[in-house]
Protein backbone atom coordinates (compact mmCIF):
# COMPACT_ATOMS: atom_id res chain seq x y z
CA UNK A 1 0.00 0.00 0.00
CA UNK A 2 2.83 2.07 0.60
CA UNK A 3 4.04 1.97 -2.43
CA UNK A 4 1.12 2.21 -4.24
CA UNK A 5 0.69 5.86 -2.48
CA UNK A 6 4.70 6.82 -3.32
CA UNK A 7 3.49 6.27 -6.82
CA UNK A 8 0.42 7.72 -7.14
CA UNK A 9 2.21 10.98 -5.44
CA UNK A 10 5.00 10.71 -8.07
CA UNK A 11 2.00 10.92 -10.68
CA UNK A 12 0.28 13.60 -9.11
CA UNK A 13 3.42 15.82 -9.12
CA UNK A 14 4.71 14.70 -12.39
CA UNK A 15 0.76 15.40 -13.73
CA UNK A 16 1.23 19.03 -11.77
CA UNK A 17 4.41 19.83 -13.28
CA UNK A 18 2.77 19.32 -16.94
CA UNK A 19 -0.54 21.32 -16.13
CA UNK A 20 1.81 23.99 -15.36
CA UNK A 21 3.99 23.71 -18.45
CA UNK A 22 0.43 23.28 -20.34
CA UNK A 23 -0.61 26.68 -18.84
CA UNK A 24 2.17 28.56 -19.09
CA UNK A 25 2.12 27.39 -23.01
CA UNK A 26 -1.72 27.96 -23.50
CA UNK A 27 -1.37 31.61 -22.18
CA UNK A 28 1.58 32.26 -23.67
CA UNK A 29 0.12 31.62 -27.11
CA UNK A 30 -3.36 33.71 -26.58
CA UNK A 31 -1.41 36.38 -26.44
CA UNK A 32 1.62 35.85 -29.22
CA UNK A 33 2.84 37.60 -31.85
CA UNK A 34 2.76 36.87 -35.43
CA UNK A 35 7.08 36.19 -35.75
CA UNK A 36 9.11 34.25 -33.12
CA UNK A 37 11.08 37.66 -32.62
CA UNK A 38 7.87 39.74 -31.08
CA UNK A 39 6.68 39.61 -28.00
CA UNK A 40 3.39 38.54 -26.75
CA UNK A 41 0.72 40.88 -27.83
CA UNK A 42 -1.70 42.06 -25.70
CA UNK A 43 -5.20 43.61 -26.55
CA UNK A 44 -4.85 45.94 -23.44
CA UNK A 45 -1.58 47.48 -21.78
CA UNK A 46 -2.41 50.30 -18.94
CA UNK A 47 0.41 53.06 -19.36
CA UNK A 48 2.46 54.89 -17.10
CA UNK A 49 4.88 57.88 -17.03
CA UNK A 50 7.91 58.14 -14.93
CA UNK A 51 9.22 61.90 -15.33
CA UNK A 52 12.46 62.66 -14.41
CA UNK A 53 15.23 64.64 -17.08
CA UNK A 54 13.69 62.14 -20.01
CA UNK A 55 10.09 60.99 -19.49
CA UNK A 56 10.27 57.22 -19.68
CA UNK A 57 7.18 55.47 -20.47
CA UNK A 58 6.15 51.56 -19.13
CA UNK A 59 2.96 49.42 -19.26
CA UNK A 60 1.87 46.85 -17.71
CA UNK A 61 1.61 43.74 -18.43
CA UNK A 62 5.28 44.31 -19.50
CA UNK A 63 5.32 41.10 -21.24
CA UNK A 64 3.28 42.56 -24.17
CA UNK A 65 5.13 43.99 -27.13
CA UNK A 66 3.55 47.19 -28.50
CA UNK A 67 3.57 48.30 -31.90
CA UNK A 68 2.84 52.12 -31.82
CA UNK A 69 3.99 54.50 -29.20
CA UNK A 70 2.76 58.03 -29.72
CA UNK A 71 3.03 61.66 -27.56
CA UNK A 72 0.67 63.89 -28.18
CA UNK A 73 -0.23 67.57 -27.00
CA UNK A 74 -3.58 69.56 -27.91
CA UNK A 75 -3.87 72.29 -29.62
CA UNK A 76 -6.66 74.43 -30.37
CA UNK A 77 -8.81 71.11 -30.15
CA UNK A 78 -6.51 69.29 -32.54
CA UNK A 79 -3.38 66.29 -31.66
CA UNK A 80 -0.68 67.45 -32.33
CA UNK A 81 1.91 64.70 -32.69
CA UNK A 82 5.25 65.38 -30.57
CA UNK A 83 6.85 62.14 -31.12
CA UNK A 84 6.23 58.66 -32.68
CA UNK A 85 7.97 55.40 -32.82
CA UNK A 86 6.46 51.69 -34.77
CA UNK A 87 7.27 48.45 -34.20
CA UNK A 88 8.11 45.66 -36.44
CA UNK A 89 4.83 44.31 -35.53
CA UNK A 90 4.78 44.10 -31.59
CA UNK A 91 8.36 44.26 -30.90
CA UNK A 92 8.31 47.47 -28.60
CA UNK A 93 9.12 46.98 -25.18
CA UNK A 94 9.00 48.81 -22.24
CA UNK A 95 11.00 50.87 -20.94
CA UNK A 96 10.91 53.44 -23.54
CA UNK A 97 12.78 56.67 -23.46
CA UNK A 98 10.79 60.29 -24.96
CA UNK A 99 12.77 60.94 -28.34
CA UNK A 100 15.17 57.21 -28.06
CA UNK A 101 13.84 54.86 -30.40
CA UNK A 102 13.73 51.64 -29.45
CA UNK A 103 16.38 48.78 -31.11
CA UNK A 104 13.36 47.03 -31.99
CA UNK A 105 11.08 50.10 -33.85
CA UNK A 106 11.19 50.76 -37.22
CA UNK A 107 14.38 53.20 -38.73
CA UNK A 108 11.73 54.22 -41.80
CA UNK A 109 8.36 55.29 -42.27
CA UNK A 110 6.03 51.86 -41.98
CA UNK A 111 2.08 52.69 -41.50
CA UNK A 112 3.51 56.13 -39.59
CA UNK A 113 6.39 57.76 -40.38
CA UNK A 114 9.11 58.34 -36.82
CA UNK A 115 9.15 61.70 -36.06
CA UNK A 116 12.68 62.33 -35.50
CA UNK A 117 14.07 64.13 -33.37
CA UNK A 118 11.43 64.66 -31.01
CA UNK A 119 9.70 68.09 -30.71
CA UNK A 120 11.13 69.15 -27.02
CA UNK A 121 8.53 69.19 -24.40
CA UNK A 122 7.53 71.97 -22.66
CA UNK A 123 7.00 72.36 -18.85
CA UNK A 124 3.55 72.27 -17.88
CA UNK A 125 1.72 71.30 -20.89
CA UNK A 126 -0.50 68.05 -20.72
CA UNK A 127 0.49 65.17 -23.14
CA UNK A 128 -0.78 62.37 -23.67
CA UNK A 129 0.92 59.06 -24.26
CA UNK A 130 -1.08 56.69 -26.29
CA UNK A 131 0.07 52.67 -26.75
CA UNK A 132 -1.50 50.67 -30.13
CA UNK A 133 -1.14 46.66 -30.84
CA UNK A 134 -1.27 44.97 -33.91
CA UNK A 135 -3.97 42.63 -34.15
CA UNK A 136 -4.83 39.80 -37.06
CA UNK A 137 -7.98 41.10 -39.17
CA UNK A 138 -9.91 38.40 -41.34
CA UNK A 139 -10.10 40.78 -43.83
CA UNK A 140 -6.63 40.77 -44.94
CA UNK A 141 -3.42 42.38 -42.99
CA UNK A 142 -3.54 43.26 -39.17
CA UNK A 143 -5.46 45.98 -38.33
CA UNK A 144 -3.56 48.70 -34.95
CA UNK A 145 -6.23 49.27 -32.51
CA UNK A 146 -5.56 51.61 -29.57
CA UNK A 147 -4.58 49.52 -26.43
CA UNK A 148 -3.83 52.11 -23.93
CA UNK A 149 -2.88 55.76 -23.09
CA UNK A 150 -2.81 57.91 -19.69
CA UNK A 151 -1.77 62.15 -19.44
CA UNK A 152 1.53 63.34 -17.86
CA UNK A 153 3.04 66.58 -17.30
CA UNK A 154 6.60 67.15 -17.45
């Protein structure tokens, strides 16, 4: 009997070990990218700001790879774009630096052109900082939907 329970523990862990490994592969692939380089794509990231000499911008869940990363100020009722950068699908990651592109963004114009260098910011104003993901369309190519922004104020 004894050894009959030695095994059936030995199972149970062995049979744990593989739900995990199961798991960590099922959620890893709901939210994958198209190319074993990008990371997982997410359809929401929440945003953050940390201001200090160079704003540097986060989300959360930082396992998701982003493909747009805009900074915007209004004018007049109108965005005005102060800096841009695009993946190569969602190969962003955070931490990203106001006005460093990424290794992993586009050098050229893809969908949206880079704005570089980026317009300085000025103390005070409101900007926001907006976050987009690539997501497969049925209809053809992927389709950028907005997955995120928050305000900050250098």
């Amino acid at each position: 009997m004894r050894a009959d329970q030695q095994r059936r523990a030995r199972e149970l862990r062995r049979w744990s070990s593989a739900s995990w490994a199961a798991l960590a592969l099922l959620l890893g692939s709901a939210c994958s990218g198209s190319g074993p380089s990008e990371l997982a794509a997410c359809d929401t990231v929440m945003p953050a700001a940390t201001l200090a000499d160079v704003p540097t911008f986060s989300w959360v869940p930082s396992h998701c790879g982003i493909y747009l990363l805009t900074v915007t100020h209004d004018s007049a009722g109108t965005a005005v774009t102060d800096w841009l950068v695009e993946g190569d699908g969602n190969s962003i990651r955070p931490p990203v630096k106001y006005g460093l592109r990424p290794a992993t963004a586009l050098p050229f114009c893809g969908l949206f052109c880079p704005l570089e260098p980026a317009t300085p910011l000025h103390a005070g104003r409101t900007y926001t900082v907006s976050l987009g993901v690539e997501i497969p369309h049925s209809q053809g190519g992927p389709i950028i939907q907005l997955s995120g922004s928050t305000t900050f104020v250098p």
